[in-house]
C-alpha atoms as a PDB file:
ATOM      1  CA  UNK A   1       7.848 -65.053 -55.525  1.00  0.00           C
ATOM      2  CA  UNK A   2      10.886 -66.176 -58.201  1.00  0.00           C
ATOM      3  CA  UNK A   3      14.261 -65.502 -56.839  1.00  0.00           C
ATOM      4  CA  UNK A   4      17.408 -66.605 -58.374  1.00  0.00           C
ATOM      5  CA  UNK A   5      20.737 -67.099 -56.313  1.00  0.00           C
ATOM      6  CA  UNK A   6      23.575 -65.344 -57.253  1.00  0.00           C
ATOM      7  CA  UNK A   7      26.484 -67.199 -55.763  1.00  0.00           C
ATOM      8  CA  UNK A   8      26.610 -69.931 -53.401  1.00  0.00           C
ATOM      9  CA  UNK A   9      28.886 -72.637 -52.294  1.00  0.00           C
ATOM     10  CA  UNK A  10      28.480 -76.029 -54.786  1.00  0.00           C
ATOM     11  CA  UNK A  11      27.483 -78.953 -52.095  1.00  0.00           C
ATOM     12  CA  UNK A  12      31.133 -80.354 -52.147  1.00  0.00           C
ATOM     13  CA  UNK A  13      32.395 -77.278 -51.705  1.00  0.00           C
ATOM     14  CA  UNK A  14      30.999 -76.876 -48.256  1.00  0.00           C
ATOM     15  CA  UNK A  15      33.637 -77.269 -45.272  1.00  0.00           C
ATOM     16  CA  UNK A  16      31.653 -80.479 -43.305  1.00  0.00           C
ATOM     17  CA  UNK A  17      31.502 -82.387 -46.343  1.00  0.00           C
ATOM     18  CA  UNK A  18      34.904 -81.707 -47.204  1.00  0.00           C
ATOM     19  CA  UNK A  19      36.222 -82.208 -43.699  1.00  0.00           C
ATOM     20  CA  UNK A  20      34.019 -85.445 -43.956  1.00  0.00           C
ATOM     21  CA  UNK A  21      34.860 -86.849 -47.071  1.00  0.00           C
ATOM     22  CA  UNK A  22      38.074 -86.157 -46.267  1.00  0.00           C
ATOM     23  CA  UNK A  23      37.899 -88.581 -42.946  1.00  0.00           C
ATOM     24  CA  UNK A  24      36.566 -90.763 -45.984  1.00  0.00           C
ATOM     25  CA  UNK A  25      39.844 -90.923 -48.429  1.00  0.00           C
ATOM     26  CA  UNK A  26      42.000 -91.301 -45.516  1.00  0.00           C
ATOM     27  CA  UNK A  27      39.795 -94.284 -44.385  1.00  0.00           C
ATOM     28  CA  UNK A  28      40.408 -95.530 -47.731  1.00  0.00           C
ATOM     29  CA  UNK A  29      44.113 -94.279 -48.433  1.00  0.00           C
ATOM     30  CA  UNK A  30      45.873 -94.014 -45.072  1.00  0.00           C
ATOM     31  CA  UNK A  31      48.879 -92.388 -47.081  1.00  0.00           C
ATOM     32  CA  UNK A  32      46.897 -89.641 -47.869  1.00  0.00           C
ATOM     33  CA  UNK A  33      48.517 -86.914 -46.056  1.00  0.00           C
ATOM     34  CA  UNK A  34      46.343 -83.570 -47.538  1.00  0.00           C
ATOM     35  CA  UNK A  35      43.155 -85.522 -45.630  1.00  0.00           C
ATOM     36  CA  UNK A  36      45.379 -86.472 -42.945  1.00  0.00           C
ATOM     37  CA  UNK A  37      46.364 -82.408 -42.443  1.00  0.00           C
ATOM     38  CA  UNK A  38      42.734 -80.940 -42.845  1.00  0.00           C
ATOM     39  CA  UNK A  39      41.411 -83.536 -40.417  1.00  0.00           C
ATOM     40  CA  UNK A  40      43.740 -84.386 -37.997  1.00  0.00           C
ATOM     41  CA  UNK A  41      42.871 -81.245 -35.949  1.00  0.00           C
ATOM     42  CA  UNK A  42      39.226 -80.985 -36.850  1.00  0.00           C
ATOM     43  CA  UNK A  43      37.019 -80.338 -34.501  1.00  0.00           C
ATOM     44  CA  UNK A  44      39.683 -79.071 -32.725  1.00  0.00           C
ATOM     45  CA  UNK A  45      42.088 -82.157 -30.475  1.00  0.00           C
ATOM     46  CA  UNK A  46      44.574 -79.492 -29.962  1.00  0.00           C
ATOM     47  CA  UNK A  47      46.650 -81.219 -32.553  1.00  0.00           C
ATOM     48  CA  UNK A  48      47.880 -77.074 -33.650  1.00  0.00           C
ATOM     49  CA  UNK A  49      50.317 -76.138 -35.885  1.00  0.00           C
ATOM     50  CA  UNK A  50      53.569 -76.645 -33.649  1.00  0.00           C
ATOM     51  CA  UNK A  51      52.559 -80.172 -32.955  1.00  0.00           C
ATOM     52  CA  UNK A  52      51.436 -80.675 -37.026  1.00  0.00           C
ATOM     53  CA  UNK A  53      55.046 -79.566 -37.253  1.00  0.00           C
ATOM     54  CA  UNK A  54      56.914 -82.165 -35.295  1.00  0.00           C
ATOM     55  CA  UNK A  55      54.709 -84.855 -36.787  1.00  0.00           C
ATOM     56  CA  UNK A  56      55.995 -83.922 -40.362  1.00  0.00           C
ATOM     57  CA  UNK A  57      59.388 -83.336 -39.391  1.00  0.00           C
ATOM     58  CA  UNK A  58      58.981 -87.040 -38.025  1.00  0.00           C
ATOM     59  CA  UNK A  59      58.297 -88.553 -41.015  1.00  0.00           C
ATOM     60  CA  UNK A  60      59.920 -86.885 -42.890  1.00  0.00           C
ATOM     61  CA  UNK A  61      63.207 -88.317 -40.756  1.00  0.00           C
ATOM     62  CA  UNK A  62      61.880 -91.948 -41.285  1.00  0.00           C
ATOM     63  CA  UNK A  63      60.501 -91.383 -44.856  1.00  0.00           C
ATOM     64  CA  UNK A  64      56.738 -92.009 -43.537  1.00  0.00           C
ATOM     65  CA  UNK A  65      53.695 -90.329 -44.658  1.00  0.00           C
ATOM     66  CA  UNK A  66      52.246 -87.637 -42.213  1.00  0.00           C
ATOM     67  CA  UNK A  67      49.018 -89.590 -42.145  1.00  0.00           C
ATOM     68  CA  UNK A  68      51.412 -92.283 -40.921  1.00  0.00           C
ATOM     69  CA  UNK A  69      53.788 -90.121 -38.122  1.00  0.00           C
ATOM     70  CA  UNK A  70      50.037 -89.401 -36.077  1.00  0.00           C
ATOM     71  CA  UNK A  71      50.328 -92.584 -34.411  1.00  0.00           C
ATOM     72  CA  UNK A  72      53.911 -92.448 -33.844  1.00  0.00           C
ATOM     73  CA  UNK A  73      53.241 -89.059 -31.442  1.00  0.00           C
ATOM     74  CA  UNK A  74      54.997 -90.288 -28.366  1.00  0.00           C
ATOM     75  CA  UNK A  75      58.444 -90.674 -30.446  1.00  0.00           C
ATOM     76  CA  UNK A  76      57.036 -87.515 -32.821  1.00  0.00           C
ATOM     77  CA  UNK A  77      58.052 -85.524 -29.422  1.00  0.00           C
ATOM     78  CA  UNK A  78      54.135 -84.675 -28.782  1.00  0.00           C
ATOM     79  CA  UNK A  79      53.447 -84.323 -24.924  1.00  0.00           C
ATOM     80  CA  UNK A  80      50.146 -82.961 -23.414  1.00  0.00           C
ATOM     81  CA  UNK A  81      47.296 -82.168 -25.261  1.00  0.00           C
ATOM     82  CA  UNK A  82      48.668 -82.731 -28.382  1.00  0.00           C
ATOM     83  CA  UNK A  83      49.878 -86.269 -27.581  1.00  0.00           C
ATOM     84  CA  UNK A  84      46.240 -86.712 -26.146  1.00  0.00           C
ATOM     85  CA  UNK A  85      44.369 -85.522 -29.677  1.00  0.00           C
ATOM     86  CA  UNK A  86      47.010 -87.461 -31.908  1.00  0.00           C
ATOM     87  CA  UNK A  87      46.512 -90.438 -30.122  1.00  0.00           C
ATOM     88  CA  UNK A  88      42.619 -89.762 -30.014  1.00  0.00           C
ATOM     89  CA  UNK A  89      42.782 -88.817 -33.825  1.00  0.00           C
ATOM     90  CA  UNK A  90      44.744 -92.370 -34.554  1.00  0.00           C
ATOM     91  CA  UNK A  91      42.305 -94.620 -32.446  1.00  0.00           C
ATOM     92  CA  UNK A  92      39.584 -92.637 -33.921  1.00  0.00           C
ATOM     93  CA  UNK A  93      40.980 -93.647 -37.370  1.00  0.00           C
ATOM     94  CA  UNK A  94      41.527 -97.259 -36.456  1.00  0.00           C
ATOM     95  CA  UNK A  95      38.155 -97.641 -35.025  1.00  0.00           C
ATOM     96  CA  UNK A  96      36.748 -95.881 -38.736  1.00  0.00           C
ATOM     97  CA  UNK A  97      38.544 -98.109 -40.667  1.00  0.00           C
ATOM     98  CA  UNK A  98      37.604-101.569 -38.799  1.00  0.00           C
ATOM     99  CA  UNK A  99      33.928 -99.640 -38.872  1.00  0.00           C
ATOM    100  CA  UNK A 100      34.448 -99.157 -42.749  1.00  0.00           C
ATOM    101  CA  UNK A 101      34.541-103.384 -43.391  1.00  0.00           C
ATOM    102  CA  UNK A 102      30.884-103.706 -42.330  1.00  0.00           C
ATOM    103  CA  UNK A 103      29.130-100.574 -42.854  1.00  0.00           C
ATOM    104  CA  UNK A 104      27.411 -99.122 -46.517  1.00  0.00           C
ATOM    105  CA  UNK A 105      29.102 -96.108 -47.760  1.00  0.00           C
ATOM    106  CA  UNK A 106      26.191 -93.647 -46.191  1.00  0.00           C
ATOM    107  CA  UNK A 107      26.198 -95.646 -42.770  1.00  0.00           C
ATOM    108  CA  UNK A 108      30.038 -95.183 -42.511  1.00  0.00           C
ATOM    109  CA  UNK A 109      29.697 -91.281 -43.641  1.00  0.00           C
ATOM    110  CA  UNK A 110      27.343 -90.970 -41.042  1.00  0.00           C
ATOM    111  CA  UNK A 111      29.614 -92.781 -38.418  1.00  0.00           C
ATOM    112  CA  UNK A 112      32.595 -90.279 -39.612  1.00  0.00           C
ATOM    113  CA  UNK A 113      30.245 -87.709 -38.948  1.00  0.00           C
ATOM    114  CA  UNK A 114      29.446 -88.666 -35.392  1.00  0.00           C
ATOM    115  CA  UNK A 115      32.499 -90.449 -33.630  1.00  0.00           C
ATOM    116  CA  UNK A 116      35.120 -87.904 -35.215  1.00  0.00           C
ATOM    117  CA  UNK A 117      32.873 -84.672 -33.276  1.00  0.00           C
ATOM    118  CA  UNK A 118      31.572 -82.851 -36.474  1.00  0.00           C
ATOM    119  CA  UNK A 119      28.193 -83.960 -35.756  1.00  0.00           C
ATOM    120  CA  UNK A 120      28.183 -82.846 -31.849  1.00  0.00           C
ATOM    121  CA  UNK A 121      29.650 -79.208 -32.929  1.00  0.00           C
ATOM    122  CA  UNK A 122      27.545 -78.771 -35.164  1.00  0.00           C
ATOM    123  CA  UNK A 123      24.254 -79.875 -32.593  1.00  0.00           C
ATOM    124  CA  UNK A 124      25.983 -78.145 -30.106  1.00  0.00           C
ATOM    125  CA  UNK A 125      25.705 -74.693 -31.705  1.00  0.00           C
ATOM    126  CA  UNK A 126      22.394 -74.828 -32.420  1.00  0.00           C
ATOM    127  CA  UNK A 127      22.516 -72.177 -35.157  1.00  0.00           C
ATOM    128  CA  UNK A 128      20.368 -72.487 -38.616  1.00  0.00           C
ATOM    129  CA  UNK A 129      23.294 -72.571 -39.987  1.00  0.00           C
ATOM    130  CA  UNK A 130      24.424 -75.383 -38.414  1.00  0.00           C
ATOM    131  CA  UNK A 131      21.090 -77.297 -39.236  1.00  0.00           C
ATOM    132  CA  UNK A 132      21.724 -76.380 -42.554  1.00  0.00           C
ATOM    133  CA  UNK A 133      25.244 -78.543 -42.312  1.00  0.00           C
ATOM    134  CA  UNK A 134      23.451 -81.279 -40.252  1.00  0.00           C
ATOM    135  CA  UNK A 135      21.200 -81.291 -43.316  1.00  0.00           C
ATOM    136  CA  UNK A 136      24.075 -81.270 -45.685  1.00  0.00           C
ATOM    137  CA  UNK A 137      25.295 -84.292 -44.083  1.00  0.00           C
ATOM    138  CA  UNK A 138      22.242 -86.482 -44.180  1.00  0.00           C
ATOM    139  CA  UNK A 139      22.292 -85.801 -48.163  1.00  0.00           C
ATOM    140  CA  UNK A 140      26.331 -86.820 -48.458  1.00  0.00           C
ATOM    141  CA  UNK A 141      25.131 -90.128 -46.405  1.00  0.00           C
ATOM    142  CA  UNK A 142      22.353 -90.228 -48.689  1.00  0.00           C
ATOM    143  CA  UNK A 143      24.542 -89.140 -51.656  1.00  0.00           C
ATOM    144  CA  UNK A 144      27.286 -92.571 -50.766  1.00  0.00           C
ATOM    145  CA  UNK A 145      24.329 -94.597 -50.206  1.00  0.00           C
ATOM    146  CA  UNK A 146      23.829 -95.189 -53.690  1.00  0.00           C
ATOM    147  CA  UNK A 147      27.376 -97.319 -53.958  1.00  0.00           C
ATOM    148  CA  UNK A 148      28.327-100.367 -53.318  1.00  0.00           C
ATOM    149  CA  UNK A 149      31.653 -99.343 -51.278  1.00  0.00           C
ATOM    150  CA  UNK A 150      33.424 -96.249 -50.239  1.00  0.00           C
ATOM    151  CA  UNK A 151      36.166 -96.821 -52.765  1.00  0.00           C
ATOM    152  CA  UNK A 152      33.586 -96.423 -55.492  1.00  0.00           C
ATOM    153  CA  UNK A 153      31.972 -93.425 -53.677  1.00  0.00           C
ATOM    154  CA  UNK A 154      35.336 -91.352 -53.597  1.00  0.00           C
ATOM    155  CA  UNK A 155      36.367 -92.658 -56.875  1.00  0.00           C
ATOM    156  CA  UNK A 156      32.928 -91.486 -58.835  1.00  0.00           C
ATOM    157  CA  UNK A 157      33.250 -88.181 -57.002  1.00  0.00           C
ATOM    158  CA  UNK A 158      36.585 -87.771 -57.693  1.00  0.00           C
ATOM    159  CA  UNK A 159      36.038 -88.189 -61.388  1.00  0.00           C
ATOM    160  CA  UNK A 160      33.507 -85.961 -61.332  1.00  0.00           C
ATOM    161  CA  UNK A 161      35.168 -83.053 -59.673  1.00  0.00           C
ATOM    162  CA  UNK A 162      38.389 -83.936 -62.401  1.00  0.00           C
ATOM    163  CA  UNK A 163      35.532 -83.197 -65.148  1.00  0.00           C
ATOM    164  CA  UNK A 164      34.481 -80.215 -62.956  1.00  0.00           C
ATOM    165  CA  UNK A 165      38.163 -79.048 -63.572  1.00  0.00           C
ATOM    166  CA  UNK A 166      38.341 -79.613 -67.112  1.00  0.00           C
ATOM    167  CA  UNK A 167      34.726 -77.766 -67.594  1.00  0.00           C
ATOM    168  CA  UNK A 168      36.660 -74.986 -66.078  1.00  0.00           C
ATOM    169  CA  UNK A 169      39.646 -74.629 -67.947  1.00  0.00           C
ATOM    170  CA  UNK A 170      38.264 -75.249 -71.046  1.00  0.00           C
ATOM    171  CA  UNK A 171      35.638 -72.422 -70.472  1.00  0.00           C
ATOM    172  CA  UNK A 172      38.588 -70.108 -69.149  1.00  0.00           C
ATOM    173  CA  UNK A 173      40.156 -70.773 -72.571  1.00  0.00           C
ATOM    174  CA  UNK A 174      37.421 -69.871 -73.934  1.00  0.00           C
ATOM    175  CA  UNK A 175      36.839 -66.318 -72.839  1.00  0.00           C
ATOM    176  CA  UNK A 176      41.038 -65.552 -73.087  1.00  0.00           C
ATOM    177  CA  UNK A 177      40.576 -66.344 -76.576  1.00  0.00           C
ATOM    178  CA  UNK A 178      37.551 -64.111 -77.252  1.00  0.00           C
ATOM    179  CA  UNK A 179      38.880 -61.232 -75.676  1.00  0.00           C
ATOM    180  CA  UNK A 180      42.332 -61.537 -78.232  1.00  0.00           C
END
């Protein structure tokens, strides 16, 4: 039987690949602070708002990127669990980058995937749906295979989703004019 889907997320639109690429362009970029923020707390280090908040407000005092202030968490004021998932969040980003030297573009996705805890959520709830992002992994590894570096990986998908932009605008032009 045909069907046709109405509306559904676009692949890079889905939250693990955007939580994973984003593990990706701070790999890359460790100034990037909008990666830094939707990462640094997923899956969930107890890294919350209030402690998100004394990290900026530390780098902000010593002009640093917040991507930077995570391993500072000690002087950042962070105690407890907090200081415990920053510092976990920072090795964890070392250990990715080191990782990112030797590894293709799809082996380090799928390393990003599995040492920062997406991967063991996801198998831990068991759900289809959650297959269905396990799945949607596999094809971004699959997807950054076909580069020669995770530079080139973010940088072609980048460009793409900057076309993706322009598409849109142009076509939102488009129908404002026709309806003057």
């Amino acid at each position: 039987m045909p069907y046709r889907v109405i509306a559904g997320l676009r692949f890079y639109d889905r939250k693990e690949v955007k939580d994973v690429l984003a593990y990706a362009r701070l790999i890359v970029n460790p100034r990037d602070d909008a990666a830094a923020r939707r990462v640094v707390n997923e899956p969930r280090r107890d890294v919350g708002a209030a402690a998100q908040s004394k990290i900026q407000n530390y780098a902000s005092d010593r002009n640093l990127s917040f991507a930077e202030a995570i391993g500072s968490w000690s002087p950042a004021g962070l105690t407890g669990k907090a200081a415990r998932g920053a510092a976990e969040f920072d090795e964890l980003m070392i250990e990715l980058r080191a990782l990112a030297n030797d590894l293709t573009p799809g082996d380090i996705i799928t390393e990003i995937a599995s040492r920062s805890g997406i991967m063991k959520e996801l198998l831990d709830d068991g759900s289809d749906e959650a297959r269905s992002r396990i799945e949607n992994l596999g094809e971004l590894a699959n997807a950054a295979s076909e580069y020669e570096s995770l530079l080139e990986f973010l940088e072609r998908r980048s460009e793409e989703h900057t076309s993706e932009l322009q598409s849109l605008a142009y076509l939102v032009c488009r129908l404002l004019l026709e309806k003057k």
